[in-house]
PDB file of N, CA and C in Angstrom:
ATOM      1  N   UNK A   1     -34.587   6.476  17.887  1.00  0.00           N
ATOM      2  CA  UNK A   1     -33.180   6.269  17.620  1.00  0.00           C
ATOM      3  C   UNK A   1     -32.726   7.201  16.516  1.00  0.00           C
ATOM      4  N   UNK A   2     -31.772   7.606  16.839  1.00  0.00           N
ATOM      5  CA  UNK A   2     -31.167   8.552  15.502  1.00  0.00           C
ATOM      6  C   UNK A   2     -30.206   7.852  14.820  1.00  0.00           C
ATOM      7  N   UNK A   3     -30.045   8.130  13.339  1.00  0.00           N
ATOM      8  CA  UNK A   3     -29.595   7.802  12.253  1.00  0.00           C
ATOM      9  C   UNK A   3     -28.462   8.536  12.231  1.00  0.00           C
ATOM     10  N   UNK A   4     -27.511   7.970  11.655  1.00  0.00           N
ATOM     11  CA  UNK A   4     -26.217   9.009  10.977  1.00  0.00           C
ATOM     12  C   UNK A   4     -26.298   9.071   9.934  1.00  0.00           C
ATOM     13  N   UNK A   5     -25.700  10.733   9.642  1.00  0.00           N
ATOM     14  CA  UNK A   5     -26.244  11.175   7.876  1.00  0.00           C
ATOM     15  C   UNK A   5     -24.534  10.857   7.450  1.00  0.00           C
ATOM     16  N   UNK A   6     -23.852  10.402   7.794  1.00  0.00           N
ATOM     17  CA  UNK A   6     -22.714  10.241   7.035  1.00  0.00           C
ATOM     18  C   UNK A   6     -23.078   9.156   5.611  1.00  0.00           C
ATOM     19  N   UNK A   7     -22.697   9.337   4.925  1.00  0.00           N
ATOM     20  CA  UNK A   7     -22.578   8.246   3.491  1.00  0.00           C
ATOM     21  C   UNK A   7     -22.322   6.460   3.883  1.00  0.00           C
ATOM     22  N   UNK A   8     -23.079   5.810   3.214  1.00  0.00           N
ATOM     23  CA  UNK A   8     -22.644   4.748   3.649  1.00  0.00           C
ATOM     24  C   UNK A   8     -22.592   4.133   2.639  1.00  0.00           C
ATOM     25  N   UNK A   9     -22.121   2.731   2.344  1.00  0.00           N
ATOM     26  CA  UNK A   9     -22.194   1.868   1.030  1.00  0.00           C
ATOM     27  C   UNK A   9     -22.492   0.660   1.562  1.00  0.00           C
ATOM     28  N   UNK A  10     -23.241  -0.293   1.135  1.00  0.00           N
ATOM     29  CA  UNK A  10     -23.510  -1.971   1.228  1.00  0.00           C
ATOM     30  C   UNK A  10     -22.635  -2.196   0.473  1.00  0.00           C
ATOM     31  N   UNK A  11     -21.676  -3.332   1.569  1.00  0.00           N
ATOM     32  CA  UNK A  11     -20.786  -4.067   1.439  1.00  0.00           C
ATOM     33  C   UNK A  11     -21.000  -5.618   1.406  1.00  0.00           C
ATOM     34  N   UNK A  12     -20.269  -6.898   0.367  1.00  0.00           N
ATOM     35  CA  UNK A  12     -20.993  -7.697   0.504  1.00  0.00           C
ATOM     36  C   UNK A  12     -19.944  -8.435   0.092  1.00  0.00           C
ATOM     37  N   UNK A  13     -20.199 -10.236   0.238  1.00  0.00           N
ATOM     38  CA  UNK A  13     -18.940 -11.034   0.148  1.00  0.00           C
ATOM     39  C   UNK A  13     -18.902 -11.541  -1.457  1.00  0.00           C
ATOM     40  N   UNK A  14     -18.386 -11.662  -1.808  1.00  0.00           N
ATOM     41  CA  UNK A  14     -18.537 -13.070  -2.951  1.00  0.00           C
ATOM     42  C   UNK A  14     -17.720 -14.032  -3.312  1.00  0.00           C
ATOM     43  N   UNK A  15     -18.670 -14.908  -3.422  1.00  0.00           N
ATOM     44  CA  UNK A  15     -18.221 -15.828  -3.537  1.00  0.00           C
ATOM     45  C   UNK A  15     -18.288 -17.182  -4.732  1.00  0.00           C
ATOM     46  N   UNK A  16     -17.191 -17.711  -4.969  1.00  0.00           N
ATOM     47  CA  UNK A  16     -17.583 -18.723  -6.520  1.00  0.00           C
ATOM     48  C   UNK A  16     -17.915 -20.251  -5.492  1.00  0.00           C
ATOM     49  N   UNK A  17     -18.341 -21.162  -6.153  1.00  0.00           N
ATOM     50  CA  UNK A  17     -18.757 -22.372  -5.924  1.00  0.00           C
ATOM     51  C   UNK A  17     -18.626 -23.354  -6.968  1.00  0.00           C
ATOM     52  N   UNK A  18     -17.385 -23.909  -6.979  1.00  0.00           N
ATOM     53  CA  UNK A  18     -16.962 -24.814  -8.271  1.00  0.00           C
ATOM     54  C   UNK A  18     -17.190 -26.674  -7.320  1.00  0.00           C
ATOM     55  N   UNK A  19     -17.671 -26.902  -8.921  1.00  0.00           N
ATOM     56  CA  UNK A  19     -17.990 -28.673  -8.513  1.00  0.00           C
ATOM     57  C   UNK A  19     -17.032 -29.068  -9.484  1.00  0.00           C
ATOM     58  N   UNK A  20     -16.034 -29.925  -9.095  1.00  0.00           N
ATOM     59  CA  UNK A  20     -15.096 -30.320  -9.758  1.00  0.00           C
ATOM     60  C   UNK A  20     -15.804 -31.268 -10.754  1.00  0.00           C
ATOM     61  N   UNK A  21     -16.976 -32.069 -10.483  1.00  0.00           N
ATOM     62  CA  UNK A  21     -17.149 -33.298 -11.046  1.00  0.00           C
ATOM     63  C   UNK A  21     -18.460 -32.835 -12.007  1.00  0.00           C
ATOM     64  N   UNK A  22     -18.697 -31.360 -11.769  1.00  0.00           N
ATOM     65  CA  UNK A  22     -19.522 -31.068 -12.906  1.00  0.00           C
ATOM     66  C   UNK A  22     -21.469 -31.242 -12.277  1.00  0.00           C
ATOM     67  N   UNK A  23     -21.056 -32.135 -11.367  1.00  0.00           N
ATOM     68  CA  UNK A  23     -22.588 -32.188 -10.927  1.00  0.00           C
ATOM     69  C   UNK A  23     -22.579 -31.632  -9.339  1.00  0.00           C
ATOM     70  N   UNK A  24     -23.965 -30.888  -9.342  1.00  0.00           N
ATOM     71  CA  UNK A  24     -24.428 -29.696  -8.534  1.00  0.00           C
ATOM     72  C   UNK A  24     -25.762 -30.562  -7.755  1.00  0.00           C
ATOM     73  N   UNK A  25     -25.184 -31.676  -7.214  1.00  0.00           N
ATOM     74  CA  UNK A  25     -26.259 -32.070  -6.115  1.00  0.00           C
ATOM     75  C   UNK A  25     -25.406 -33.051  -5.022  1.00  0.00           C
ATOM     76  N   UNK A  26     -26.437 -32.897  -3.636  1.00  0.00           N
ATOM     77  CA  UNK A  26     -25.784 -33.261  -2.465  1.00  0.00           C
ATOM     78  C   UNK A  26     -25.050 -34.474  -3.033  1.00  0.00           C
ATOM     79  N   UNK A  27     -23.930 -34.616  -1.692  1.00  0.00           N
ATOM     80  CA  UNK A  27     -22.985 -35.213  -1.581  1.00  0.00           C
ATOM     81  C   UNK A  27     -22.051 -35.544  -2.179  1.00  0.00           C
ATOM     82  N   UNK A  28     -21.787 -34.646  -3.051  1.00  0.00           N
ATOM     83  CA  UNK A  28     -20.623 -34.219  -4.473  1.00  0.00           C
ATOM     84  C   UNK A  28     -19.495 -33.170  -3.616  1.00  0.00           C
ATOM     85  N   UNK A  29     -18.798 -33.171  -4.612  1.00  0.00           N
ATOM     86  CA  UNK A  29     -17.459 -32.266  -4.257  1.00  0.00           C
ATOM     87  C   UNK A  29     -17.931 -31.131  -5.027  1.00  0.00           C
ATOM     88  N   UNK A  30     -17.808 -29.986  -3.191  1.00  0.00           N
ATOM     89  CA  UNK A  30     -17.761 -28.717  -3.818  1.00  0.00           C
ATOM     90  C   UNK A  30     -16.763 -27.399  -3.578  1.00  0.00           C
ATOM     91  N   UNK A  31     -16.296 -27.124  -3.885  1.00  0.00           N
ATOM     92  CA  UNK A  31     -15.015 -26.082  -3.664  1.00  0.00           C
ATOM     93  C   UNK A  31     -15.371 -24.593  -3.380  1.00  0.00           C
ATOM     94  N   UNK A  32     -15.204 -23.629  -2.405  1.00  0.00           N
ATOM     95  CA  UNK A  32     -15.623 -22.342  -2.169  1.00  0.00           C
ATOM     96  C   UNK A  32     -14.587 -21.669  -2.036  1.00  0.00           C
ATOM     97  N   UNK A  33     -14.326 -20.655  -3.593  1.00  0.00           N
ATOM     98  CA  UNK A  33     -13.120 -19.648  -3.907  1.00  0.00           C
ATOM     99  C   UNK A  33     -14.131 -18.351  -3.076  1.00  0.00           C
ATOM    100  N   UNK A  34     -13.152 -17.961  -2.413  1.00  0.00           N
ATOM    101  CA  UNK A  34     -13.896 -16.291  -2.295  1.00  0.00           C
ATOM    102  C   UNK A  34     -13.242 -15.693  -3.262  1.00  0.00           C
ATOM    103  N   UNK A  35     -13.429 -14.383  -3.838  1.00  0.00           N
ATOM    104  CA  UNK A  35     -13.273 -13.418  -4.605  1.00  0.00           C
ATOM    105  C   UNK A  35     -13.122 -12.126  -3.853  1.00  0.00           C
ATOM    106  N   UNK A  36     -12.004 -11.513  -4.605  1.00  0.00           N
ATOM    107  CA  UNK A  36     -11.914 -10.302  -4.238  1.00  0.00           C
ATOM    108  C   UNK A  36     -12.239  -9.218  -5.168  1.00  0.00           C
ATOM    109  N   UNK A  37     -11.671  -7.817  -4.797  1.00  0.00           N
ATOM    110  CA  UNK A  37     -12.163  -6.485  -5.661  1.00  0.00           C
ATOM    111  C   UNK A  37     -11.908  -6.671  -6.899  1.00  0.00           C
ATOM    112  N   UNK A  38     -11.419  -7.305  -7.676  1.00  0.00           N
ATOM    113  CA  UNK A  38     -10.623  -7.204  -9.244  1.00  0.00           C
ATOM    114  C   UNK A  38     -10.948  -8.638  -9.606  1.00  0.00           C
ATOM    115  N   UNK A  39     -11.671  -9.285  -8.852  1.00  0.00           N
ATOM    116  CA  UNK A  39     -12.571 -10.315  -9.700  1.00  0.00           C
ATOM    117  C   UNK A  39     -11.659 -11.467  -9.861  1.00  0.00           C
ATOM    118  N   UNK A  40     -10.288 -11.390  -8.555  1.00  0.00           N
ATOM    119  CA  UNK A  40      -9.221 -12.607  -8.588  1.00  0.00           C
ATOM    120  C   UNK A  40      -9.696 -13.393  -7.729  1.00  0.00           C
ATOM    121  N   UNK A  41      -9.193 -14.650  -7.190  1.00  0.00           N
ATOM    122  CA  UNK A  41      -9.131 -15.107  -5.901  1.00  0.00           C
ATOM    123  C   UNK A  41      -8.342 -14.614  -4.726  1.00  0.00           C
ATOM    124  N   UNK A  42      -8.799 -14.953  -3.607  1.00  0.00           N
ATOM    125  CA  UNK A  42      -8.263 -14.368  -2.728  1.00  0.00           C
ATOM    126  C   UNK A  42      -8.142 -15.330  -1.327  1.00  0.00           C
ATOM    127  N   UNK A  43      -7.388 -15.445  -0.548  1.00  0.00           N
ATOM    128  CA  UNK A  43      -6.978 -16.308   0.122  1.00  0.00           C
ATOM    129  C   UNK A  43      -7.968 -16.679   1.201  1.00  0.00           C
ATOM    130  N   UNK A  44      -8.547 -14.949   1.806  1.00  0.00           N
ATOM    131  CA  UNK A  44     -10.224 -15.131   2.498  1.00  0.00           C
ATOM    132  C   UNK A  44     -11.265 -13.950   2.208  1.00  0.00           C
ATOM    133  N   UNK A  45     -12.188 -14.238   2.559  1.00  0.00           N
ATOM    134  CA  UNK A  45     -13.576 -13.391   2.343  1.00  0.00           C
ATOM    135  C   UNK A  45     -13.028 -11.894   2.421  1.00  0.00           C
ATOM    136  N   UNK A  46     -13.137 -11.112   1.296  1.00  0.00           N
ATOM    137  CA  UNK A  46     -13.057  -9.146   1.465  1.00  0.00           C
ATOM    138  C   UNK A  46     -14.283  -8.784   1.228  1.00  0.00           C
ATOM    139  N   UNK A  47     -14.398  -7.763   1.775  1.00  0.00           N
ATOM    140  CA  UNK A  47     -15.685  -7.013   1.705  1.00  0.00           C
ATOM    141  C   UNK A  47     -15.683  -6.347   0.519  1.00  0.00           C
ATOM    142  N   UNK A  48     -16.814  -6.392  -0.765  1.00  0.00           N
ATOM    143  CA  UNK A  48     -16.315  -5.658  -1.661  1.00  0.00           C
ATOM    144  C   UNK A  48     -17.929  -4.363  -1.935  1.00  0.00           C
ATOM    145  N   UNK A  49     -17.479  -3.300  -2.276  1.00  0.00           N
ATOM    146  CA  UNK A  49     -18.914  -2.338  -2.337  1.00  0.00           C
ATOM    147  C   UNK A  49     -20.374  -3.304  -3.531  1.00  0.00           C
ATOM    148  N   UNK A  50     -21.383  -3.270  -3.245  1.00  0.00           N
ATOM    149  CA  UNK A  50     -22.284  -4.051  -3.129  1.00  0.00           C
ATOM    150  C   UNK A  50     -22.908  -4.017  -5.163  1.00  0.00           C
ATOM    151  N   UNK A  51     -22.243  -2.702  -5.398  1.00  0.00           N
ATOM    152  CA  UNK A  51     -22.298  -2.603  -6.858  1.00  0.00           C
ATOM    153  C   UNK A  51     -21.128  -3.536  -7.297  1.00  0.00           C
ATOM    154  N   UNK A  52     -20.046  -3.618  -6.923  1.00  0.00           N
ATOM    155  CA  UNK A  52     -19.209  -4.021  -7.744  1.00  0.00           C
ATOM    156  C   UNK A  52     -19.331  -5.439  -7.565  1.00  0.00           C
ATOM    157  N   UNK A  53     -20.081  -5.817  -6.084  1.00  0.00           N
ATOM    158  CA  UNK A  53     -20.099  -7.773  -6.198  1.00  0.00           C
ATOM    159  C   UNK A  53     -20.985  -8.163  -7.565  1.00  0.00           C
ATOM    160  N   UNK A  54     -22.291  -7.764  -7.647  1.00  0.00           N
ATOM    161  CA  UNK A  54     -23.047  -7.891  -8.012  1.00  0.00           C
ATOM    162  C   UNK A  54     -22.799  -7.435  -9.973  1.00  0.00           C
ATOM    163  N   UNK A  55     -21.677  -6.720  -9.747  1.00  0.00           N
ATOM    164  CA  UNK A  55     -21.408  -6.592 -11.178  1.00  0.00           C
ATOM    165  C   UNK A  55     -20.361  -7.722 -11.815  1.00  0.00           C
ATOM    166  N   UNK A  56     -19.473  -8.418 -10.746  1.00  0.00           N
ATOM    167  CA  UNK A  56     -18.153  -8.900 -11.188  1.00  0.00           C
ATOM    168  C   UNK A  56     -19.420 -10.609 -10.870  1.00  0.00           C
ATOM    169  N   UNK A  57     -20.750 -10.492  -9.984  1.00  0.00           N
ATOM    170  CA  UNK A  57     -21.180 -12.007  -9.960  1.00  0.00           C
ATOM    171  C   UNK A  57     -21.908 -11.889 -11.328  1.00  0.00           C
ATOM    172  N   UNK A  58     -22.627 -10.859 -12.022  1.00  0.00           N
ATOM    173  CA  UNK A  58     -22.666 -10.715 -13.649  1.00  0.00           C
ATOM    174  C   UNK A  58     -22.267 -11.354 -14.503  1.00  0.00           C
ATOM    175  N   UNK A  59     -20.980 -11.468 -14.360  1.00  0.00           N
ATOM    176  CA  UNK A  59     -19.361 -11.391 -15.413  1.00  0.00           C
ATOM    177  C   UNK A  59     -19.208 -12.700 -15.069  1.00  0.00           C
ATOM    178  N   UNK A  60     -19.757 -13.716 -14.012  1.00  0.00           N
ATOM    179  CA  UNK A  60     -18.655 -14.963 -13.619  1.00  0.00           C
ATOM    180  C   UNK A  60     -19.549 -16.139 -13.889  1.00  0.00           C
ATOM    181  N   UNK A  61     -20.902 -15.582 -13.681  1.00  0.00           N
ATOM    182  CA  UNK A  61     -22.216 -16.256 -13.695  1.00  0.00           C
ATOM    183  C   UNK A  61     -21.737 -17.709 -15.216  1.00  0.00           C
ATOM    184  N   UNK A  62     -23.229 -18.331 -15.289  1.00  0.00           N
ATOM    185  CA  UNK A  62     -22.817 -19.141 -16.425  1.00  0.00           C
ATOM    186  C   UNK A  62     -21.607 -20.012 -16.875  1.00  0.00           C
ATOM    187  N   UNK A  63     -20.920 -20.286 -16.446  1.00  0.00           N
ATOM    188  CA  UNK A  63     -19.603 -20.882 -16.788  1.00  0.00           C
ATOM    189  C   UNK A  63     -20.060 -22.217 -16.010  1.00  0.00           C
ATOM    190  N   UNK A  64     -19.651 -23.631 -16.812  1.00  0.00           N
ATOM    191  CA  UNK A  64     -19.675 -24.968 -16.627  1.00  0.00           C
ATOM    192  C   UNK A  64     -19.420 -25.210 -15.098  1.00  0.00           C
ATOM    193  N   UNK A  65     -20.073 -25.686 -14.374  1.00  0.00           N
ATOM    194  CA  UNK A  65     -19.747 -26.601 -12.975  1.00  0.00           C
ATOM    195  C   UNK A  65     -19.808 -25.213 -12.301  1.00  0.00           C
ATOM    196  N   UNK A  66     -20.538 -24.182 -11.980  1.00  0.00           N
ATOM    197  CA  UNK A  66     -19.947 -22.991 -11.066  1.00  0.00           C
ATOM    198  C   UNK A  66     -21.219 -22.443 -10.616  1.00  0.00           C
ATOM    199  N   UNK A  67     -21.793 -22.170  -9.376  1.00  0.00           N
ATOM    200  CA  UNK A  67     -22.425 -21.248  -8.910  1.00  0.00           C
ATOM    201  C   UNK A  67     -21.500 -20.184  -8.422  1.00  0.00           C
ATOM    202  N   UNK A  68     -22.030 -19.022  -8.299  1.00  0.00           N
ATOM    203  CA  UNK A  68     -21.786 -17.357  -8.148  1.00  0.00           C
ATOM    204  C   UNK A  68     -22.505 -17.329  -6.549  1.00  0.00           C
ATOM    205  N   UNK A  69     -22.175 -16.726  -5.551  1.00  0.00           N
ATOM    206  CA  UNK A  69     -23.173 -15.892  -4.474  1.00  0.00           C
ATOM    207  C   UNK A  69     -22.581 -15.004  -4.192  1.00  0.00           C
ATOM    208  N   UNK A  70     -23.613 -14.097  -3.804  1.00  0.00           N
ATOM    209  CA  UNK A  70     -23.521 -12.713  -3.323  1.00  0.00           C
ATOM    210  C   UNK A  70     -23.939 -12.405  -1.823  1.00  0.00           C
ATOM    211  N   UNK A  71     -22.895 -12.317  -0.790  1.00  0.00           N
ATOM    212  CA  UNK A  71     -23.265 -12.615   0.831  1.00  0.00           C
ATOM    213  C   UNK A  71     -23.344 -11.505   1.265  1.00  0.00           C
TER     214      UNK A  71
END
């Protein structure tokens, strides 16, 4: 099979995961913001280049009641 030499970039989703009630186990309330390029919310999933998810899931990480993923 042949390859294409054009440039490519990994593209990837992200996404926040807020628990309103603070606790992070089954059968709790959990909320799924996607994120877009500038690290806002966004209404649905954008594809963002695979450096910048991974830099803006960096930046969001740590904060009370919240998992980060990178899809």
């Amino acid at each position: 099979m042949a390859r294409s030499s054009a440039p490519c970039c990994e593209v990837r989703f992200l996404v926040l995961h807020t628990y309103p009630d603070g606790i992070k186990a089954y059968g709790h309330e959990r909320l799924t913001i996607p994120i877009g390029r500038r690290g806002k919310p966004v209404k649905k999933m954008r594809l963002i280049p695979a450096e910048r998810a991974h830099a803006l899931a960096r930046k969001l990480q740590g904060q009370f009641g919240t998992t980060v993923s990178v899809l």
